[in-house]
N, C-alpha and C. Protein backbone atom coordinates (compact mmCIF):
# COMPACT_ATOMS: atom_id res chain seq x y z
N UNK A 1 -21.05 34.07 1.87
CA UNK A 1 -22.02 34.45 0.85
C UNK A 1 -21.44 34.06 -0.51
N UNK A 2 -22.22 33.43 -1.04
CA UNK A 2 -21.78 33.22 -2.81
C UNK A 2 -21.77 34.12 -3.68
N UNK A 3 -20.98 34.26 -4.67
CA UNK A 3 -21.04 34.58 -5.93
C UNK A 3 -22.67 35.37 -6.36
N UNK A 4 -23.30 34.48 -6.79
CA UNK A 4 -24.66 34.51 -6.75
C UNK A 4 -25.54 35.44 -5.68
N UNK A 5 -25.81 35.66 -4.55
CA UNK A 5 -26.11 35.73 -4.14
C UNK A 5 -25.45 37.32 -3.74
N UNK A 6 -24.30 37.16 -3.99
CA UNK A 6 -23.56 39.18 -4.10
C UNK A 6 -24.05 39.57 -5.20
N UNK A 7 -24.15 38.89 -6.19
CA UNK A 7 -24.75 39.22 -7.26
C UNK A 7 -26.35 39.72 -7.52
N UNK A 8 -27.06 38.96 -6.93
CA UNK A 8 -28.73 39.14 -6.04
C UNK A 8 -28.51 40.41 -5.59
N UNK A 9 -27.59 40.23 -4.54
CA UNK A 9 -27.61 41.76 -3.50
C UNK A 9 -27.26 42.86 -4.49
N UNK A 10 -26.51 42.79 -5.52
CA UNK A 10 -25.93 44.28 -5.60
C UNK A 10 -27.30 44.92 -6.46
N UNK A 11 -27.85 44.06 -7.52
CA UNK A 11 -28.74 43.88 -8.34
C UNK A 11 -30.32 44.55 -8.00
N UNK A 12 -30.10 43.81 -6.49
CA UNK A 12 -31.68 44.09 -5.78
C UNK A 12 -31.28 45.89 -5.73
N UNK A 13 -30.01 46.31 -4.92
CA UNK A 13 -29.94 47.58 -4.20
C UNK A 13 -29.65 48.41 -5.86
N UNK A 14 -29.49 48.30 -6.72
CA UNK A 14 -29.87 48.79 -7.69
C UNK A 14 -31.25 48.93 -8.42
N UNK A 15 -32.10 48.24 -7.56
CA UNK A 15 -33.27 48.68 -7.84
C UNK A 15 -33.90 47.86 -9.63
N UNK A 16 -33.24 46.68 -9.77
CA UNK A 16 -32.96 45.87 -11.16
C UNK A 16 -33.83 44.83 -10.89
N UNK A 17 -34.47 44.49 -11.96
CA UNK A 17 -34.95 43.15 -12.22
C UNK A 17 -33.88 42.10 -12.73
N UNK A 18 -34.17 40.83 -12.52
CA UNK A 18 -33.55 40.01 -12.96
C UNK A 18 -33.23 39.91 -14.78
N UNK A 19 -34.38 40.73 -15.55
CA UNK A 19 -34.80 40.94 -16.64
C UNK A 19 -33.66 41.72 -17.11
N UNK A 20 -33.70 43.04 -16.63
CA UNK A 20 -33.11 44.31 -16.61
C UNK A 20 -31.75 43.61 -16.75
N UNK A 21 -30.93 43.11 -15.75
CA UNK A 21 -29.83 43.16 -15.10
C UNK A 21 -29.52 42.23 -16.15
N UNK A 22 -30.35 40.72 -16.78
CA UNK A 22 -29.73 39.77 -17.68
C UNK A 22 -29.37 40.62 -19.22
N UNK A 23 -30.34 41.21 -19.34
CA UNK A 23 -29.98 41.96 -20.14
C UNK A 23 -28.51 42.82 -20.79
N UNK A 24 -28.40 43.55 -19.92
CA UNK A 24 -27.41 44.36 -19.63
C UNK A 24 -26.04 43.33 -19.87
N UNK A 25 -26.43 42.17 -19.32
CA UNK A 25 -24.98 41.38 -18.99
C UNK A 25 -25.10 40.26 -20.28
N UNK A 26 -26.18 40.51 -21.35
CA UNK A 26 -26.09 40.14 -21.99
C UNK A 26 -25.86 38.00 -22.39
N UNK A 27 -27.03 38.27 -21.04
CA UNK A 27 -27.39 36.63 -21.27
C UNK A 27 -29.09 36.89 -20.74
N UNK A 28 -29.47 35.41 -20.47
CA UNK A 28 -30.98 34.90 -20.23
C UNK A 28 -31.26 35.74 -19.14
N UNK A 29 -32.45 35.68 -18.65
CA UNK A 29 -32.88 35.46 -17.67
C UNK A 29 -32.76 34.40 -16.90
N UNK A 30 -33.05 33.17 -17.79
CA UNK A 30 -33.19 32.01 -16.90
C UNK A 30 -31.72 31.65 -16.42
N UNK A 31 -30.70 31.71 -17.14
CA UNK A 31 -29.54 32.02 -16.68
C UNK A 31 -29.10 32.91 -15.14
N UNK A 32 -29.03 34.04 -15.35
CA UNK A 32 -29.22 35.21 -14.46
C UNK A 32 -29.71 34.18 -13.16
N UNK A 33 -30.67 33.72 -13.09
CA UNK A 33 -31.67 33.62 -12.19
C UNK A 33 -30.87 31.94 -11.77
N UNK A 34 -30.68 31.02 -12.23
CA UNK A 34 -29.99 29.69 -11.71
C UNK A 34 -28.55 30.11 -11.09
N UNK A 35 -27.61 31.41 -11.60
CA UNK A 35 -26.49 31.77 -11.19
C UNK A 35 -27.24 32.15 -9.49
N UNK A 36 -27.84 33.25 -9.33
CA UNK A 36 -28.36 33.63 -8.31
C UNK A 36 -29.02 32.52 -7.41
N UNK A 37 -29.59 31.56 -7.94
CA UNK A 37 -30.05 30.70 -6.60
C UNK A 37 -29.54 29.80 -6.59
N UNK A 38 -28.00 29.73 -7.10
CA UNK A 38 -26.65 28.79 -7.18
C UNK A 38 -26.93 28.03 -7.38
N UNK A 39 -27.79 27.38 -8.78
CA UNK A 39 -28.50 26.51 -8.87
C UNK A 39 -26.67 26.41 -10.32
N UNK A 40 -26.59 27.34 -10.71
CA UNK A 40 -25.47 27.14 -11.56
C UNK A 40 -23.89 27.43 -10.62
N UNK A 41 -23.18 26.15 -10.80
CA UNK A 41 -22.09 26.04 -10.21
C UNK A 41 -20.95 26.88 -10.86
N UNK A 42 -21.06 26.93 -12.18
CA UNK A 42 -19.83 27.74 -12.34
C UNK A 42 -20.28 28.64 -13.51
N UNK A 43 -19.55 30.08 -13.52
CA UNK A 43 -19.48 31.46 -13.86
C UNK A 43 -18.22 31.50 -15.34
N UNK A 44 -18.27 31.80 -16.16
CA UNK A 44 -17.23 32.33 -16.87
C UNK A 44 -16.71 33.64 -16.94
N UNK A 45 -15.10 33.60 -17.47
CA UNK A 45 -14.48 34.96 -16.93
C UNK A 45 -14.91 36.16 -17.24
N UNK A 46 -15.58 36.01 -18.46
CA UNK A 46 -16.30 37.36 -19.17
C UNK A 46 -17.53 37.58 -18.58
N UNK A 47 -17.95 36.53 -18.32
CA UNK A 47 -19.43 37.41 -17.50
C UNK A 47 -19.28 38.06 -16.80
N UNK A 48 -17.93 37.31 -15.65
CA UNK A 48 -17.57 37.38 -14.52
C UNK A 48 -17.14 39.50 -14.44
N UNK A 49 -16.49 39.45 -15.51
CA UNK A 49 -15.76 41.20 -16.39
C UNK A 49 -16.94 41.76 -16.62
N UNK A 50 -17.91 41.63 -16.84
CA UNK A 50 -18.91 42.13 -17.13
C UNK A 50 -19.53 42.40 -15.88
N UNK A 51 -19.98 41.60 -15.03
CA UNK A 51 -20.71 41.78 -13.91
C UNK A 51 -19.58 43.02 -13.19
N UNK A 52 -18.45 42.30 -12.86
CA UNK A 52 -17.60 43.97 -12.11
C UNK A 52 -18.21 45.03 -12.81
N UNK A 53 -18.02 45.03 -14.40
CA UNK A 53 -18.43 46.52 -14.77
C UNK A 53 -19.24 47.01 -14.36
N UNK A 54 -19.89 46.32 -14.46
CA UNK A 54 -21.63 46.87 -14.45
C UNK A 54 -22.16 47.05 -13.21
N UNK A 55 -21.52 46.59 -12.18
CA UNK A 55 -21.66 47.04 -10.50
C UNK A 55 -20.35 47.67 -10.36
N UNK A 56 -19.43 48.22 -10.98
CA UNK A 56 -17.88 48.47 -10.21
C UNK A 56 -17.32 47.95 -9.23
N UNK A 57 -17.09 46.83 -9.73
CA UNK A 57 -16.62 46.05 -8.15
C UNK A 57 -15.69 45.37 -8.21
N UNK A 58 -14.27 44.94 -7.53
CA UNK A 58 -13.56 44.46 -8.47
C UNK A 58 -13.28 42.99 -8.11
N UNK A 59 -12.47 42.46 -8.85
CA UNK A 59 -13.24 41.11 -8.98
C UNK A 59 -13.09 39.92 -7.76
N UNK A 60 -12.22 40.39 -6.79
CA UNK A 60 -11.83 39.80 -5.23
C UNK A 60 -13.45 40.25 -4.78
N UNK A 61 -13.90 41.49 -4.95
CA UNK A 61 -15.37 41.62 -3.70
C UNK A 61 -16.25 40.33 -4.22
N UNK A 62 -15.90 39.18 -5.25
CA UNK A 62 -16.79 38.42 -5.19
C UNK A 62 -16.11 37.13 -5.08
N UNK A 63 -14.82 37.16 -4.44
CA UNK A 63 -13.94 36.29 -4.27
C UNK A 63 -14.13 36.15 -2.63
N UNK A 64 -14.49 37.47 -1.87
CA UNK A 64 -14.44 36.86 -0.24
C UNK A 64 -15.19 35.34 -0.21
N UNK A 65 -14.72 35.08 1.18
CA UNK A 65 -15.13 34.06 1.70
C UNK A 65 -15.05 32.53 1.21
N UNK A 66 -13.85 33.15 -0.21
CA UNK A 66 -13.49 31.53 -1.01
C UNK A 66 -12.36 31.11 -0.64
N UNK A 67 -12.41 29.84 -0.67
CA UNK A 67 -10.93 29.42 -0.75
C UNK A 67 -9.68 28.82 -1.82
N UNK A 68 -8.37 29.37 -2.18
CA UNK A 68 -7.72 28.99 -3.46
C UNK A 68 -7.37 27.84 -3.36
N UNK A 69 -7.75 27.06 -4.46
CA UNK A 69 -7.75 25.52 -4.38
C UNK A 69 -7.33 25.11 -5.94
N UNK A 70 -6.22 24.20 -5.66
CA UNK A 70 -5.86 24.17 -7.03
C UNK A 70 -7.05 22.81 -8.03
N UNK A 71 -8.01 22.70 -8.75
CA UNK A 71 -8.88 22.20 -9.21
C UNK A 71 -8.61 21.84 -10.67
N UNK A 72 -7.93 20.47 -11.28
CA UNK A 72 -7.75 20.34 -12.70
C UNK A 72 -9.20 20.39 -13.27
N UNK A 73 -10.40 19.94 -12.65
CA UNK A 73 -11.63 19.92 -13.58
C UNK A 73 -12.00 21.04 -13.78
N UNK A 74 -11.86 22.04 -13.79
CA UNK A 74 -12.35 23.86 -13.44
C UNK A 74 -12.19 24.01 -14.83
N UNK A 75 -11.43 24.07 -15.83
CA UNK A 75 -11.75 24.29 -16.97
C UNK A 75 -11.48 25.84 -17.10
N UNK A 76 -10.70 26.92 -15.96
CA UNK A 76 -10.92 27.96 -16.51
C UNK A 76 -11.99 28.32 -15.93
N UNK A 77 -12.90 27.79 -15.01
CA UNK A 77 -14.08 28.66 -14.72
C UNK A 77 -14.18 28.99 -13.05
N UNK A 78 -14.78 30.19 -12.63
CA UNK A 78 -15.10 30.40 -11.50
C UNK A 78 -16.31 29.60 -10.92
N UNK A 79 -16.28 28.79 -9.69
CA UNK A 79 -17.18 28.04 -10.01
C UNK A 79 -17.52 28.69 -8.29
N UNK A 80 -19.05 28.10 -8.07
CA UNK A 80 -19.83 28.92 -6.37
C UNK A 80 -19.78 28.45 -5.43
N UNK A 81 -19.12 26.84 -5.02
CA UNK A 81 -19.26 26.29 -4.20
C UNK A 81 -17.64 26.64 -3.49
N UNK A 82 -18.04 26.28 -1.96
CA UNK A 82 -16.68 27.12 -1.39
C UNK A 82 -14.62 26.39 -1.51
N UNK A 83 -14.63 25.53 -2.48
CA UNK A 83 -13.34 24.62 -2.86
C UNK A 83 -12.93 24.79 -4.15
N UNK A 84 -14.03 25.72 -5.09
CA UNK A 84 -13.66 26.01 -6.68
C UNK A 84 -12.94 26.82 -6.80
N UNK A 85 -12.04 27.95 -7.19
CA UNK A 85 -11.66 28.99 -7.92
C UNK A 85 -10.52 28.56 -8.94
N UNK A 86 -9.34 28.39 -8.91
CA UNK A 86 -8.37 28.37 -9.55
C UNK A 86 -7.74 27.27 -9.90
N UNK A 87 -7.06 27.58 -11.14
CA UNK A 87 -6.18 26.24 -11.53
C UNK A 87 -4.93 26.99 -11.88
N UNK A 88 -5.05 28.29 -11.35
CA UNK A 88 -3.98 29.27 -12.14
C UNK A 88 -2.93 29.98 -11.84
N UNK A 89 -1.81 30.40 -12.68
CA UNK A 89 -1.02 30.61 -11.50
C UNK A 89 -1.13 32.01 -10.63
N UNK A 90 -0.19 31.88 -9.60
CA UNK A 90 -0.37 32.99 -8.20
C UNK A 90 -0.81 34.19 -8.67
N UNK A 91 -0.16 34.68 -9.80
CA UNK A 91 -0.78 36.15 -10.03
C UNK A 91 -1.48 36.37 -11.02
N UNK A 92 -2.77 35.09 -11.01
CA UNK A 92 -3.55 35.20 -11.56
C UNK A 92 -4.53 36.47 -11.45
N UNK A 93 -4.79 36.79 -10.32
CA UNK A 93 -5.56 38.14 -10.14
C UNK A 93 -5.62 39.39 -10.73
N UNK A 94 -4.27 39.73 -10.21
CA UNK A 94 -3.31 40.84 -10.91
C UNK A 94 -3.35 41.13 -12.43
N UNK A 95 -3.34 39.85 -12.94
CA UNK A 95 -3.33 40.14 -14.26
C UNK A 95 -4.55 39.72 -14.79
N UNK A 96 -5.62 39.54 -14.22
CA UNK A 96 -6.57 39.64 -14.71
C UNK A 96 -7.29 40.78 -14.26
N UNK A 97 -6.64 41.53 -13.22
CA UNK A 97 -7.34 42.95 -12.94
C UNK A 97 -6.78 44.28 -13.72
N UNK A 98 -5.28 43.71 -14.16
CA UNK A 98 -4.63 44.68 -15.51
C UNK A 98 -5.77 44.66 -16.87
N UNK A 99 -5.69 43.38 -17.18
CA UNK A 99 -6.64 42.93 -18.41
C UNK A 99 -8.10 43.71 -18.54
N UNK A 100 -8.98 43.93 -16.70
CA UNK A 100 -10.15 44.34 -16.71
C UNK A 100 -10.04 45.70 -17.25
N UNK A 101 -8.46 46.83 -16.44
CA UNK A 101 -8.63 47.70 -16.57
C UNK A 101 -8.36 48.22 -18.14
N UNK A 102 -7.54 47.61 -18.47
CA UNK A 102 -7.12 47.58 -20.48
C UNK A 102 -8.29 47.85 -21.11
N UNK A 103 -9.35 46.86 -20.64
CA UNK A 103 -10.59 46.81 -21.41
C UNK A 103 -11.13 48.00 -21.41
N UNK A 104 -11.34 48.38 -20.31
CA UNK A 104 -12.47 50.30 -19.78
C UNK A 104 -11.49 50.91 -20.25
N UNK A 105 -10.24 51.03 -20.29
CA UNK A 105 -9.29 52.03 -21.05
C UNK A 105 -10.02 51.90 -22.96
N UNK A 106 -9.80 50.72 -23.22
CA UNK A 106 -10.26 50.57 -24.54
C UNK A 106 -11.77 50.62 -25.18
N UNK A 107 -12.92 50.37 -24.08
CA UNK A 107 -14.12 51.23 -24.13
C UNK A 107 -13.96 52.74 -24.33
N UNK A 108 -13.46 53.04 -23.47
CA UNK A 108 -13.26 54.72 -22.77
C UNK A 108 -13.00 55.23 -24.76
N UNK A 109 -12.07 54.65 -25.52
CA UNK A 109 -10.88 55.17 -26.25
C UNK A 109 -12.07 54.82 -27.81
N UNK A 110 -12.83 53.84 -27.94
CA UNK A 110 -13.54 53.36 -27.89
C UNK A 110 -14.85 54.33 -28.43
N UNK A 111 -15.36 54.44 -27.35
CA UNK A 111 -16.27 55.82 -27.15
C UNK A 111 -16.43 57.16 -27.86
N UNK A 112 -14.88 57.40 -27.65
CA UNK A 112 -14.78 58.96 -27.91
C UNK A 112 -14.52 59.02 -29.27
N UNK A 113 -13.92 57.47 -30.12
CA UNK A 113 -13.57 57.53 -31.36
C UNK A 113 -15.03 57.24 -32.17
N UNK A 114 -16.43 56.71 -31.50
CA UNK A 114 -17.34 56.64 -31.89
C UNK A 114 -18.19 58.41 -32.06
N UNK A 115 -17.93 59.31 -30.73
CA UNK A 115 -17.94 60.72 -30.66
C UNK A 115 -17.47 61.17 -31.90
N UNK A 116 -16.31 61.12 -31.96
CA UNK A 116 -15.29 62.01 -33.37
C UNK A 116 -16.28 61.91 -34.66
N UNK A 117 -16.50 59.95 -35.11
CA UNK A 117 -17.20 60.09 -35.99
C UNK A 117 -18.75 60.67 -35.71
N UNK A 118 -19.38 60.73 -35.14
CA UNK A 118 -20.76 61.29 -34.93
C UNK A 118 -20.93 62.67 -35.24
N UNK A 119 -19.44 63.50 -34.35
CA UNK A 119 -19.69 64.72 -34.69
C UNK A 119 -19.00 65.58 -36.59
N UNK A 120 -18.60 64.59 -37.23
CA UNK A 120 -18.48 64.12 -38.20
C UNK A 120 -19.31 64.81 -39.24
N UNK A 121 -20.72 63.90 -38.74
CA UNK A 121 -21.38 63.86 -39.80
C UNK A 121 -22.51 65.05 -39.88
């Protein structure tokens, strides 16, 4: 199963439009919708951070069924077809799953400093 297409699934069982869901992730629709019918080959890392968030998922559940292939044209991008992922090194994951969690730490921190001022005023 692709990228895309876990992406379809989690989307549908959330009960989301394609509308809804582009939204949220803060691109097109028409976007949204070529990722999903893998009409778009490759994903960038922030969407990619974004989409985990926004389903909690972390970022291997959309890695099954790929294979690590070292790719100079990749550019840095996750791409859907089953020979794309990496140009990067081994513990690339790891530290991009430290990085995801930094981020929700820094939302979280984020948040509450937006709280402080609210209750402020």
């Amino acid at each position: 199963m692709n990228i895309g297409t876990k992406i379809k699934n989690l989307r549908e069982e959330k009960h989301l439009s394609q509308t809804e869901l582009a939204f949220e992730l803060g691109i097109s629709q028409g976007t949204l919708h070529n990722i999903e019918s893998g009409n778009s080959k490759k994903i960038d890392f922030l969407l990619m951070d974004k989409v985990c968030q926004f389903f909690d998922k972390d970022f291997e559940y959309f890695l099954e069924d790929k294979f690590v292939n070292n790719v100079h044209e990749n550019h840095g991008q996750v791409g859907q077809n089953n020979n794309i992922i990496n140009n990067f090194p081994e513990n690339f994951l790891e530290e991009f799953k430290k990085l995801v969690e930094k981020n929700q730490a820094n939302e979280k921190i984020i948040e509450e400093l937006k709280e402080k001022l609210n209750t402020k005023d």
